[in-house]
Protein backbone atom coordinates (compact mmCIF):
# COMPACT_ATOMS: atom_id res chain seq x y z
CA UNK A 1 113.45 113.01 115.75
CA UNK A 2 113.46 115.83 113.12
CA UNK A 3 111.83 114.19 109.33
CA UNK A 4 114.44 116.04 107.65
CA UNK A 5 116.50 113.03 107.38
CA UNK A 6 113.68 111.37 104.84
CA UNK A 7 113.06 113.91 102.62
CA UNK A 8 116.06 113.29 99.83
CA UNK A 9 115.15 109.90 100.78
CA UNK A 10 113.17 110.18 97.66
CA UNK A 11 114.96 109.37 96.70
CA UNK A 12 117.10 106.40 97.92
CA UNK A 13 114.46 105.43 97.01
CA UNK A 14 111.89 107.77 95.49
CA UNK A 15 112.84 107.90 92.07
CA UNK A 16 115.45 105.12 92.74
CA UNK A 17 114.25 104.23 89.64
CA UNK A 18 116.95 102.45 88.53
CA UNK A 19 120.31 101.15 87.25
CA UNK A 20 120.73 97.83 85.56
CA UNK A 21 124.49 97.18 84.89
CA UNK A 22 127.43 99.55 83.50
CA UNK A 23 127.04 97.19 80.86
CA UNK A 24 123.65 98.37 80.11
CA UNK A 25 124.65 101.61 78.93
CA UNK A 26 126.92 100.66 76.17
CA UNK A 27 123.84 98.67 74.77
CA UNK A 28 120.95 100.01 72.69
CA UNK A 29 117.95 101.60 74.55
CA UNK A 30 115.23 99.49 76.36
CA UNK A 31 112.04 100.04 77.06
CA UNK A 32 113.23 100.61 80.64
CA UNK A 33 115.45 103.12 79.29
CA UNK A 34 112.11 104.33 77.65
CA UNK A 35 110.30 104.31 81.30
CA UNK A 36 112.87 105.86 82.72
CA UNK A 37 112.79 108.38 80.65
CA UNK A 38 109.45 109.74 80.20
CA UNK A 39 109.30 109.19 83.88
CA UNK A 40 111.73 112.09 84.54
CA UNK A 41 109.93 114.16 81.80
CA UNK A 42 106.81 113.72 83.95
CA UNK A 43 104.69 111.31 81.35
CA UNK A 44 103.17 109.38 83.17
CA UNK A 45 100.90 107.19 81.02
CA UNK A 46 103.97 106.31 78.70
CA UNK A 47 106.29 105.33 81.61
CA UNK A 48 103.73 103.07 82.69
CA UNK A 49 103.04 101.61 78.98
CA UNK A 50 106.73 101.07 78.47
CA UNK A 51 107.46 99.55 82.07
CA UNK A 52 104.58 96.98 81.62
CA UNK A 53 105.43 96.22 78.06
CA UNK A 54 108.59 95.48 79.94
CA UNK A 55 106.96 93.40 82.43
CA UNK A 56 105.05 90.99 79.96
CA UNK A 57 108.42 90.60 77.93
CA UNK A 58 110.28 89.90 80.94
CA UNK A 59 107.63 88.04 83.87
CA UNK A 60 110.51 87.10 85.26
CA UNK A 61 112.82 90.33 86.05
CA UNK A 62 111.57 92.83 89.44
CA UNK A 63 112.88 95.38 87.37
CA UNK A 64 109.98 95.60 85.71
CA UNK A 65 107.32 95.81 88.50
CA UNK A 66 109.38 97.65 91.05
CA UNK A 67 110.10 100.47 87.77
CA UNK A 68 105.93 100.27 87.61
CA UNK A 69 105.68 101.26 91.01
CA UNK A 70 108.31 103.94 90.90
CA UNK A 71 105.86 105.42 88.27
CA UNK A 72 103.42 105.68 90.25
CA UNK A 73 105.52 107.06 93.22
CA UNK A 74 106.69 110.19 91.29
CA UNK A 75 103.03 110.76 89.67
CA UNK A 76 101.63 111.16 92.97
CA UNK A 77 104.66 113.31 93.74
CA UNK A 78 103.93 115.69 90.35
CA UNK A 79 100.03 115.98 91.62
CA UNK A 80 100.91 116.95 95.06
CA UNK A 81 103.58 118.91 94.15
CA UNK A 82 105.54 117.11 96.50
CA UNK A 83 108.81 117.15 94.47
CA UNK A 84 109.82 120.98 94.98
CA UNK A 85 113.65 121.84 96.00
CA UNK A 86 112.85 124.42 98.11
CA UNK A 87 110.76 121.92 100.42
CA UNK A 88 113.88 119.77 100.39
CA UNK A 89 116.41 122.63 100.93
CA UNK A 90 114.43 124.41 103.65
CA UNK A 91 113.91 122.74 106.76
CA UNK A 92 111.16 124.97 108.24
CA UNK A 93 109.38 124.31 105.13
CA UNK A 94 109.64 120.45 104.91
CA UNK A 95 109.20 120.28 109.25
CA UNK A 96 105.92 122.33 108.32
CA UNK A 97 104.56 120.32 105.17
CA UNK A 98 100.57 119.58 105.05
CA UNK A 99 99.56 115.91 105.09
CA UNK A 100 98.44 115.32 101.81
CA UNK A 101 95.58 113.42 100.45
CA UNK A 102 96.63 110.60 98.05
CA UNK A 103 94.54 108.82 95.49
CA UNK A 104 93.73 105.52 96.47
CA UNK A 105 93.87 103.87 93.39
CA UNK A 106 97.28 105.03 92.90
CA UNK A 107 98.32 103.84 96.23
CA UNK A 108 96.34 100.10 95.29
CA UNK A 109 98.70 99.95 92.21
CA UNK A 110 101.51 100.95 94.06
CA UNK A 111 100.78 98.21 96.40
CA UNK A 112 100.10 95.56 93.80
CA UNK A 113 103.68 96.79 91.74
CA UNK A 114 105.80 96.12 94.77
CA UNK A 115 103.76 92.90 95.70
CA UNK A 116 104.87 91.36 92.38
CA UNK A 117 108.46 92.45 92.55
CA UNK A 118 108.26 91.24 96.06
CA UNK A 119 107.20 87.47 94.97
CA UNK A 120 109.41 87.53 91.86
CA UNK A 121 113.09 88.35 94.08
CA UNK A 122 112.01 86.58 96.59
CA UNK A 123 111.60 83.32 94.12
CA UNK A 124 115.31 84.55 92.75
CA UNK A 125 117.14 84.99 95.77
CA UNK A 126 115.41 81.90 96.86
CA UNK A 127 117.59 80.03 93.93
CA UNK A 128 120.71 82.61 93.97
CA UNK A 129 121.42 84.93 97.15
CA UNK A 130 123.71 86.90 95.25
CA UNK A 131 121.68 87.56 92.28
CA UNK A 132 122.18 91.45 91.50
CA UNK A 133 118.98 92.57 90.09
CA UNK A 134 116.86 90.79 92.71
CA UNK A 135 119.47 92.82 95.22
CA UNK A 136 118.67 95.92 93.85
CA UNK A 137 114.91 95.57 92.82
CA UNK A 138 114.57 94.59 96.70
CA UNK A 139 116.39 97.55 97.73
CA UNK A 140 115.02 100.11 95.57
CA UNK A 141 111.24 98.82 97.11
CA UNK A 142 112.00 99.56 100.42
CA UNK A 143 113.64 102.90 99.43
CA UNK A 144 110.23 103.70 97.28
CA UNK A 145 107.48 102.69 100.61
CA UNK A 146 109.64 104.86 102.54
CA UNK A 147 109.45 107.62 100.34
CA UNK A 148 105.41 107.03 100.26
CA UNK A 149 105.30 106.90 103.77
CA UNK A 150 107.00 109.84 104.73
CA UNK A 151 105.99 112.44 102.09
CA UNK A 152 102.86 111.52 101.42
CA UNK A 153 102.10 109.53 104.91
CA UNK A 154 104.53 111.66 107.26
CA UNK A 155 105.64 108.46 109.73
CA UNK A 156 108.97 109.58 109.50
CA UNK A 157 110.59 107.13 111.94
CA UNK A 158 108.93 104.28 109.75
CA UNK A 159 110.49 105.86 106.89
CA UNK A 160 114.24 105.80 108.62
CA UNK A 161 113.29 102.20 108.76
CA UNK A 162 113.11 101.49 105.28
CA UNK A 163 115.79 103.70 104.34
CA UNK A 164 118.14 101.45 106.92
CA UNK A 165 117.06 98.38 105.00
CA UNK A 166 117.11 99.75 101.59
CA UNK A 167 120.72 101.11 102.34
CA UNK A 168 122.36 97.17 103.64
CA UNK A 169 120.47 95.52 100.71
CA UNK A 170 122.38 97.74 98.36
CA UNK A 171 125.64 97.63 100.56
CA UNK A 172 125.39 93.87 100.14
CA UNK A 173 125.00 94.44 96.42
CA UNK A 174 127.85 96.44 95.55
CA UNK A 175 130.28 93.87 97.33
CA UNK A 176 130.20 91.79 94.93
CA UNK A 177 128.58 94.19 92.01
CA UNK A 178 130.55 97.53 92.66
CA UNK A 179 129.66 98.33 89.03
CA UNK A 180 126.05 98.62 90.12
CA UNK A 181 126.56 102.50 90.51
CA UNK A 182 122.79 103.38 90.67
CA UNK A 183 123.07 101.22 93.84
CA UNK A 184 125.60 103.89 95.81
CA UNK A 185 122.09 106.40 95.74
CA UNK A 186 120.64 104.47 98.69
CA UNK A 187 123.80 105.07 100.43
CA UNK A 188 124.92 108.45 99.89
CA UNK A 189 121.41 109.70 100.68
CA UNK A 190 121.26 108.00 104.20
CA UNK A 191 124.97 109.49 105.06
CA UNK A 192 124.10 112.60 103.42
CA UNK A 193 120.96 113.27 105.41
CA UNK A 194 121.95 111.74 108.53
CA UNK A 195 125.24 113.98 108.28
CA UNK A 196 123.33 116.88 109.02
CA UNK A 197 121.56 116.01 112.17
CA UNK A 198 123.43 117.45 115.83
CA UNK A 199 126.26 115.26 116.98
CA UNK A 200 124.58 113.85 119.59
CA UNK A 201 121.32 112.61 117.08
CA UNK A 202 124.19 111.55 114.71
CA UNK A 203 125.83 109.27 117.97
CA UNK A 204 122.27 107.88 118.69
CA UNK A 205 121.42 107.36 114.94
CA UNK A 206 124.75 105.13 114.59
CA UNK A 207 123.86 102.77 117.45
CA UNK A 208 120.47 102.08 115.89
CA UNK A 209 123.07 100.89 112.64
CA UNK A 210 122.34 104.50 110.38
CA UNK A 211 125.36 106.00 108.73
CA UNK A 212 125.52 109.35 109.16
CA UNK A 213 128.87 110.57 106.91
CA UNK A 214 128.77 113.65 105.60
CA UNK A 215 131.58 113.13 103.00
CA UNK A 216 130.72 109.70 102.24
CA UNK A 217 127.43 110.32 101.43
CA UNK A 218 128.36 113.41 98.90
CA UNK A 219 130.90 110.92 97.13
CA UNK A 220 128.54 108.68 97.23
CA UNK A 221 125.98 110.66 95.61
CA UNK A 222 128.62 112.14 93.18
CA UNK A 223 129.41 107.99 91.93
CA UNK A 224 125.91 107.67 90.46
CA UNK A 225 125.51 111.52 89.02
CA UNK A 226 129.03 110.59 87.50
CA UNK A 227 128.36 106.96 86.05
CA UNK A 228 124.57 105.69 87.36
CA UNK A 229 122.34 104.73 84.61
CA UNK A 230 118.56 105.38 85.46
CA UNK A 231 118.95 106.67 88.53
CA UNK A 232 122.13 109.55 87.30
CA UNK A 233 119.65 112.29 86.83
CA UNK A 234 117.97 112.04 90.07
CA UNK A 235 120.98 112.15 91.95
CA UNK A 236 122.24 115.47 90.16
CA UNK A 237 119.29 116.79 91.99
CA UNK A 238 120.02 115.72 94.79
CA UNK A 239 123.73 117.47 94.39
CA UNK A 240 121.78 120.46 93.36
CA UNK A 241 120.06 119.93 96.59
CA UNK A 242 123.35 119.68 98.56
CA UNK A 243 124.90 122.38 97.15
CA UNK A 244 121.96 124.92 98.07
CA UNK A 245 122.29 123.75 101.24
CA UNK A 246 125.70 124.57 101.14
CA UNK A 247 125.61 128.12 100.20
CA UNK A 248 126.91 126.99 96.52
CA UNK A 249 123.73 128.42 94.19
CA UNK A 250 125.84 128.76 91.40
CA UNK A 251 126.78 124.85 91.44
CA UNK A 252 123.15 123.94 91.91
CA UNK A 253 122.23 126.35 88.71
CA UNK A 254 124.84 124.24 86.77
CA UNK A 255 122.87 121.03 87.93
CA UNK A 256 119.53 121.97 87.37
CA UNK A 257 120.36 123.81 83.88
CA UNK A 258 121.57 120.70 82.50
CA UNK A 259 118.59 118.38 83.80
CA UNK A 260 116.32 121.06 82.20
CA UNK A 261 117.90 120.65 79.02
CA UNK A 262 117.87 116.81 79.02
CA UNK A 263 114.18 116.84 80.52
CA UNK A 264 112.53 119.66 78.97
CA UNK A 265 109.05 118.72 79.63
CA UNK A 266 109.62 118.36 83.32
CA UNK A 267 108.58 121.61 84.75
CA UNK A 268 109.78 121.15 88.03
CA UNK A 269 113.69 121.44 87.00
CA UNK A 270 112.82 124.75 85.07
CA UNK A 271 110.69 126.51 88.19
CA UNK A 272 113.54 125.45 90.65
CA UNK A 273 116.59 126.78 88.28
CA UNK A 274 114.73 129.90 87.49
CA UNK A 275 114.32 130.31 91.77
CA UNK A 276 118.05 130.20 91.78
CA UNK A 277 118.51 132.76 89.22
CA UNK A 278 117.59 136.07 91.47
């Protein structure tokens, strides 16, 4: 099976880094807003301050450990240089990646990140089933191991796994939380990515329980660019994505231009809209 499928998985999960409620966003900044933030403008050490702050405010919410992790996810990303859209827009080039070597330590606090969001949903959905943010910390967890495990790892097929998973968590989610747009990333991703496989990998994917549609998974995509909360700008890359893919450079310009305004530390949104200016 091709690997192309995982690598916008980065997505369900990669950066799904993350979206409390709509409501959030009419309130006054958090410090997850803070993570979240300095995340996408590729510093590091203050997501990490800001997301543990978090955590010693809150022992109690996975959105602060899971958020941790996600940290640590895209730094590794940034120092491999993992995160480029032409990898993600070329298959020859992703098919052909070099294993990379990660830093153990990072991985170790990776680890230990999940672990505690892990212990603290589990303890939640222990007392509520339905309780949204253990739903969507759980979700965006597996989406972030199989982002690790395919672009850093490259066990693809583990990393459909995970994606699977990560996708029915949020699916369960938004049935009774449909406001949870930062949740629809899981899903548009795995329809998205699926979409593009040959018909008859697309007919074997949907036994196994994948969704491979093509439109759903653009609408998808397009609910959390439109109204998502932490996880918006990371899905109007992944439109920019789509729309090279399409033929459409001019729409992916538009993308990128505006996430390079809004992040303007983060050189990777600069060096991929300046690719799609010749």
């Amino acid at each position: 099976m091709s690997s192309r499928h995982v690598r916008i998985s980065i997505v369900a999960a990669m950066l799904l880094a993350w979206s409390g409620t709509a409501v959030a966003q009419a309130n006054a900044p958090t410090l997850l807003d803070d993570g979240y933030r300095a995340m996408y403008n590729l510093d590091f050490a203050r997501a990490h301050q800001a997301f543990q702050q978090w955590q010693r405010l809150h022992p109690e919410d996975p959105l602060g450990p899971v958020s941790d992790a996600a940290a640590y996810l895209f730094s590794e990303f940034d120092h491999l240089h993992i995160l480029e859209l032409e990898l993600f827009a070329d298959d020859t080039h992703f098919e052909n990646r070099a294993k990379v070597s990660a830093d153990p330590q990072a991985k170790q606090a990776f680890e230990a990140e999940l672990a505690k969001c892990k212990e603290i949903t589990e303890k939640l959905l222990a007392r509520d089933p339905g309780n949204a943010d253990a739903l969507f910390a759980s979700a965006l967890s597996q989406g972030l191991r199989g982002d690790y495990v395919a672009l850093i790892e490259k066990h693809d097929l583990t990393a459909l796994g995970y994606m699977k998973t990560g996708r029915a968590i949020a699916e369960k989610l938004l049935a009774t939380h449909p406001s949870y747009y930062d949740a629809y990333l899981a899903i548009g991703v795995e329809n998205y990515l699926l979409s593009l496989k040959p018909a008859p990998v697309r007919w074997l994917l949907r036994i196994t329980g994948a969704e491979t549609d093509h439109v759903a998974g653009i609408e998808k995509l397009r609910i959390t660019a439109e109204k998502g909360h932490y996880l918006l700008p990371y899905a109007r890359l992944l439109l920019a994505v789509a729309a090279v893919r399409d033929g459409n450079r001019a729409r992916g310009r538009e993308l990128l231009a505006g996430l390079a305004r809004e992040y303007p530390n983060n050189h990777l949104y600069a060096l991929e809209l300046a690719k799609l200016q010749h």
